[in-house]
N, C-alpha and C. Protein backbone atom coordinates (compact mmCIF):
# COMPACT_ATOMS: atom_id res chain seq x y z
N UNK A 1 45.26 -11.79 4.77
CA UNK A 1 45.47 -10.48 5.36
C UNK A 1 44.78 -9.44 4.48
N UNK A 2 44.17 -8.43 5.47
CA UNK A 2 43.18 -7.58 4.53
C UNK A 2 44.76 -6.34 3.90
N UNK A 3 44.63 -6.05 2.32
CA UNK A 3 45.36 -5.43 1.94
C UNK A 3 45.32 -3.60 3.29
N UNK A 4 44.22 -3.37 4.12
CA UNK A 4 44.56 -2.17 4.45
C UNK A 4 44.98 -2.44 6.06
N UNK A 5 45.71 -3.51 6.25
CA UNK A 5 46.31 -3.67 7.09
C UNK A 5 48.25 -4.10 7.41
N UNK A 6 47.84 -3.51 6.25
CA UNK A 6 49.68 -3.72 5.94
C UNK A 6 50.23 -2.54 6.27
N UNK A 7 51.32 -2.72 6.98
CA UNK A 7 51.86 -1.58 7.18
C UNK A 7 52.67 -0.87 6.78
N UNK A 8 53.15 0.78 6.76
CA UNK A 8 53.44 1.22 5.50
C UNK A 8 55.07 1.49 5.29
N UNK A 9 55.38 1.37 4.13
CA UNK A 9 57.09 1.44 3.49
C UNK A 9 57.40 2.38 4.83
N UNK A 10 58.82 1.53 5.08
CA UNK A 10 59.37 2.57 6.10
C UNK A 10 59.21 2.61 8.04
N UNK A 11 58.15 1.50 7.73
CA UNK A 11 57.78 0.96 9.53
C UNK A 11 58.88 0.07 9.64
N UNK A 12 59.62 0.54 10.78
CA UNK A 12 60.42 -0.04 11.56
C UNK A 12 59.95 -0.99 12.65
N UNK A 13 60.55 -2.66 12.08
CA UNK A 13 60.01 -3.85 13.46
C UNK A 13 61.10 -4.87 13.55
N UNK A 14 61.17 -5.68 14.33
CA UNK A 14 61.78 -6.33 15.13
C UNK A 14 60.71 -7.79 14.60
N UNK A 15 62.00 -8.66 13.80
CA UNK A 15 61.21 -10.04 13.63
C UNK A 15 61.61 -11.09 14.38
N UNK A 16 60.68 -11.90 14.36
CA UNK A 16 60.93 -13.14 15.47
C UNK A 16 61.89 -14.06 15.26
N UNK A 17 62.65 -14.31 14.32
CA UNK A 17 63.71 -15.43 14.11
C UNK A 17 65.00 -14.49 13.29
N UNK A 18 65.04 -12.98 13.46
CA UNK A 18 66.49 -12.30 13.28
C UNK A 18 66.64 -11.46 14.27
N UNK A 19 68.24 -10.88 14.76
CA UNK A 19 68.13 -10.29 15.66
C UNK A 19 68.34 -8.84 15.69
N UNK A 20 68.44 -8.75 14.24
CA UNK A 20 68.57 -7.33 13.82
C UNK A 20 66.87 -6.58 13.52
N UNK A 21 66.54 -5.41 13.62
CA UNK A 21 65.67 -5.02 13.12
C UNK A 21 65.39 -4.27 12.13
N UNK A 22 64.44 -4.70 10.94
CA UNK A 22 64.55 -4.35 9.72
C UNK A 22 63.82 -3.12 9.57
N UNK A 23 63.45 -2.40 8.06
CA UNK A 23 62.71 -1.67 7.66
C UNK A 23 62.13 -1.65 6.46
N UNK A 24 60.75 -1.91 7.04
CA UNK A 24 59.83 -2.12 5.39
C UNK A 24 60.42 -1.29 3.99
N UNK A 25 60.44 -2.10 3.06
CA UNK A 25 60.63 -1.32 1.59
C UNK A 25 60.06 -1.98 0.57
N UNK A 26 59.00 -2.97 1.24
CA UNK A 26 57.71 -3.27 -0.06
C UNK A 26 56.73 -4.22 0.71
N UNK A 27 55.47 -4.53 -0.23
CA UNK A 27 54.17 -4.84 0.44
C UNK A 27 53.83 -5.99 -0.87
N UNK A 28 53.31 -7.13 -0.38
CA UNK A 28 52.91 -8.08 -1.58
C UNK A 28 53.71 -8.37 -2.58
N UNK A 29 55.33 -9.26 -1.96
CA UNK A 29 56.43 -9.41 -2.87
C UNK A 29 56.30 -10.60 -3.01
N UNK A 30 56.56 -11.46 -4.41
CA UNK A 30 56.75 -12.41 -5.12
C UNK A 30 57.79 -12.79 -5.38
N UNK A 31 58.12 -14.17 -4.64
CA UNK A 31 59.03 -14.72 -4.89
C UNK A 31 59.50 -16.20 -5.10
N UNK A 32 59.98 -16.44 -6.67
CA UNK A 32 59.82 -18.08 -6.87
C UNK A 32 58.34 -18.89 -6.48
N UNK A 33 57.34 -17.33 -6.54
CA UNK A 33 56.16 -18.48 -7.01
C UNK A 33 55.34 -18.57 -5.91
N UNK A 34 55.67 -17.46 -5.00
CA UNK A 34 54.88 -17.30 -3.32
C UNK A 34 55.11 -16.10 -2.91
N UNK A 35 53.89 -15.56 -2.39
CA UNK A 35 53.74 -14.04 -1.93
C UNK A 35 53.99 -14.00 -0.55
N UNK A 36 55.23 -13.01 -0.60
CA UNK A 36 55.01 -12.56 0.80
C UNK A 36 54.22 -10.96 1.58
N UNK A 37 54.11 -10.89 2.54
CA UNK A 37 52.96 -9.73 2.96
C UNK A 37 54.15 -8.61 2.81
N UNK A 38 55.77 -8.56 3.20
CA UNK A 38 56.53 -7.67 3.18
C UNK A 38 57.62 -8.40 2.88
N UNK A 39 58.50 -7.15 2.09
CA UNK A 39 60.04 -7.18 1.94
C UNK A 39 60.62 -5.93 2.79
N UNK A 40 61.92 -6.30 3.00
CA UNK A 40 62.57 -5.20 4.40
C UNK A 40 63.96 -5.40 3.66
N UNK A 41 64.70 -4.48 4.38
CA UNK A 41 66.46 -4.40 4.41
C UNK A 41 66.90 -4.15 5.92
N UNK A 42 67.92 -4.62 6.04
CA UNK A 42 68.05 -4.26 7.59
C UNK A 42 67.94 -2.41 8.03
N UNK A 43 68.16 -2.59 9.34
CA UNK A 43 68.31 -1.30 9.79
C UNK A 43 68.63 -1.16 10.77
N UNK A 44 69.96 -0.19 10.48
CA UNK A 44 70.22 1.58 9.88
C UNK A 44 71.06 1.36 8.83
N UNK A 45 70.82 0.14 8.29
CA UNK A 45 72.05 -0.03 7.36
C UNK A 45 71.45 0.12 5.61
N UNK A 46 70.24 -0.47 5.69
CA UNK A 46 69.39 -0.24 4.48
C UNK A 46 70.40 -1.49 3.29
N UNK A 47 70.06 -1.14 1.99
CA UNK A 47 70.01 -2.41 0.87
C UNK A 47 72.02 -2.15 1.37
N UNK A 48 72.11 -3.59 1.18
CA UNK A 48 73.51 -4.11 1.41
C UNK A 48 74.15 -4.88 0.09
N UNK A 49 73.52 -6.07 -0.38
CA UNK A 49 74.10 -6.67 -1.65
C UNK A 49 73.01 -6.93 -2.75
N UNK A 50 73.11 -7.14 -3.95
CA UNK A 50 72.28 -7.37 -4.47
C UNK A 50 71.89 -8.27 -4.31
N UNK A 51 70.28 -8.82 -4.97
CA UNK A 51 69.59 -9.83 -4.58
C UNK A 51 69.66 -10.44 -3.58
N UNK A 52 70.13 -9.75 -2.28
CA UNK A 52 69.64 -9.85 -0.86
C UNK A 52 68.61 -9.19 -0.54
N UNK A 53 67.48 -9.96 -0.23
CA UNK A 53 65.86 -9.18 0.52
C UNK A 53 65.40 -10.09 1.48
N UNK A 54 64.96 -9.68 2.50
CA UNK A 54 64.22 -9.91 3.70
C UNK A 54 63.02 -10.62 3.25
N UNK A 55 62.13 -11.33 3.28
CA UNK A 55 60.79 -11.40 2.94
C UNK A 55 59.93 -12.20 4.13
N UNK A 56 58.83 -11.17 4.42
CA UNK A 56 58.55 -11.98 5.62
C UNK A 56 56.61 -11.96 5.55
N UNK A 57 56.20 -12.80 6.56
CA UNK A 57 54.55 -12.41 6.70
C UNK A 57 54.77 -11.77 7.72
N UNK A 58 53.09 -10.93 8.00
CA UNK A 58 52.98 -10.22 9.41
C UNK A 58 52.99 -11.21 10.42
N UNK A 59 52.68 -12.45 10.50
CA UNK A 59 52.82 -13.09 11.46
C UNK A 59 53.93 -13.19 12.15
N UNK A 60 55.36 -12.79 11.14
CA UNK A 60 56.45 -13.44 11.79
C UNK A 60 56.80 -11.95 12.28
N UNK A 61 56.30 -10.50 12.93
CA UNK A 61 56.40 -9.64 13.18
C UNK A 61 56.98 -9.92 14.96
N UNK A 62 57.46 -9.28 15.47
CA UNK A 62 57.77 -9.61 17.01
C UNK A 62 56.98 -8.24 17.63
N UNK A 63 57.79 -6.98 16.84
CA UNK A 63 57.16 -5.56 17.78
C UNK A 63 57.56 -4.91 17.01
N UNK A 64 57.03 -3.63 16.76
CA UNK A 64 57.29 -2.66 15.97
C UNK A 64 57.45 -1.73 16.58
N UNK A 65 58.67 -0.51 15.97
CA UNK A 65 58.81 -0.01 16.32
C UNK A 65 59.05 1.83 16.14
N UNK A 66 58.97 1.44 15.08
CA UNK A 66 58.31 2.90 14.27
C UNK A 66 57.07 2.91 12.72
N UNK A 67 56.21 3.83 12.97
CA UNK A 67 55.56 2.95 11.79
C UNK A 67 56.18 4.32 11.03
N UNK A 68 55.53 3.67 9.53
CA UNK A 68 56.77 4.18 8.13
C UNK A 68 55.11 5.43 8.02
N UNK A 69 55.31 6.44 7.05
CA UNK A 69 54.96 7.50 6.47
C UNK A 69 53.56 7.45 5.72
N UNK A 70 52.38 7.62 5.83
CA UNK A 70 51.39 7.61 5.05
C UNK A 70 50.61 8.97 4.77
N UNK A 71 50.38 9.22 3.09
CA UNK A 71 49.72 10.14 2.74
C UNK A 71 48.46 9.67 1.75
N UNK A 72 48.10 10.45 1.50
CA UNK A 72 47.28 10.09 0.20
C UNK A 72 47.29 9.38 -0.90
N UNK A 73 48.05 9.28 -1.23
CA UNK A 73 49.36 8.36 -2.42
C UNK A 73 48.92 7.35 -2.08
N UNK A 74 49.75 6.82 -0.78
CA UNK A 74 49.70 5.37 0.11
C UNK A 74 48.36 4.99 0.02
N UNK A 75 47.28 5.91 0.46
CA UNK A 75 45.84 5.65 1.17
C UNK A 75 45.22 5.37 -0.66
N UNK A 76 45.60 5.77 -1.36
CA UNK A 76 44.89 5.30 -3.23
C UNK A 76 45.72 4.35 -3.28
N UNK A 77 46.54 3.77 -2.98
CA UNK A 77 47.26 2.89 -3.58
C UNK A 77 46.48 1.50 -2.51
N UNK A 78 46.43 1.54 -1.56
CA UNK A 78 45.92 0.64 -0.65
C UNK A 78 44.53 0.26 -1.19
N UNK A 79 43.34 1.46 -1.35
CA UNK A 79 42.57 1.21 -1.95
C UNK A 79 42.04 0.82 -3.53
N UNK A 80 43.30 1.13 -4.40
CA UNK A 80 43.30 0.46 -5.50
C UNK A 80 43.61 -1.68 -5.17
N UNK A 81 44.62 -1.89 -5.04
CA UNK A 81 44.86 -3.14 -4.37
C UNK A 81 44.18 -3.71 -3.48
N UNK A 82 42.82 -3.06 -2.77
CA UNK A 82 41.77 -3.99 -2.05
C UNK A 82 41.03 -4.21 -2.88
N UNK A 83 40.72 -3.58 -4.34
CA UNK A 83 39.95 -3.97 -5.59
C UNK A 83 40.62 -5.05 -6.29
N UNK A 84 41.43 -5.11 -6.45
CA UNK A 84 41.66 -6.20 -7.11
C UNK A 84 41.74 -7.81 -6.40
């Protein structure tokens, strides 16, 4: 997946194997040794227990339904991380 196709902290989607729909709160998360494209918390409920996180690829996306907030920040940060 090209890093400027990720979508940004805060996009609200609907995944294919839960029936709740989550909301992005990270991009390129590591875990036990495997990257995933996103981490989420549910939603409207947001972080619930510790070391509970969502981690999913875009593939396993169903529909989205709000996308999350992008400024300038986001848009250097995207383009720093397609360099590397």
């Amino acid at each position: 997946m090209k890093v400027s196709e990720y979508l940004s902290i805060g996009t609200v989607v609907k995944l294919k194997n839960i029936s709740k729909r989550v909301v992005i709160s990270g991009i390129r998360q590591m875990f036990e040794g495997k990257e995933y494209d996103y981490q989420a918390v549910p939603y409207p409920e947001g972080h619930l227990e510790d070391g509970e996180m969502i981690l999913f690829f875009q593939d396993d996306i169903e529909a989205i339904y709000m996308l999350g907030y992008t400024d300038k920040e986001r848009i250097q940060m995207i383009k720093t991380l397609g360099n590397k």
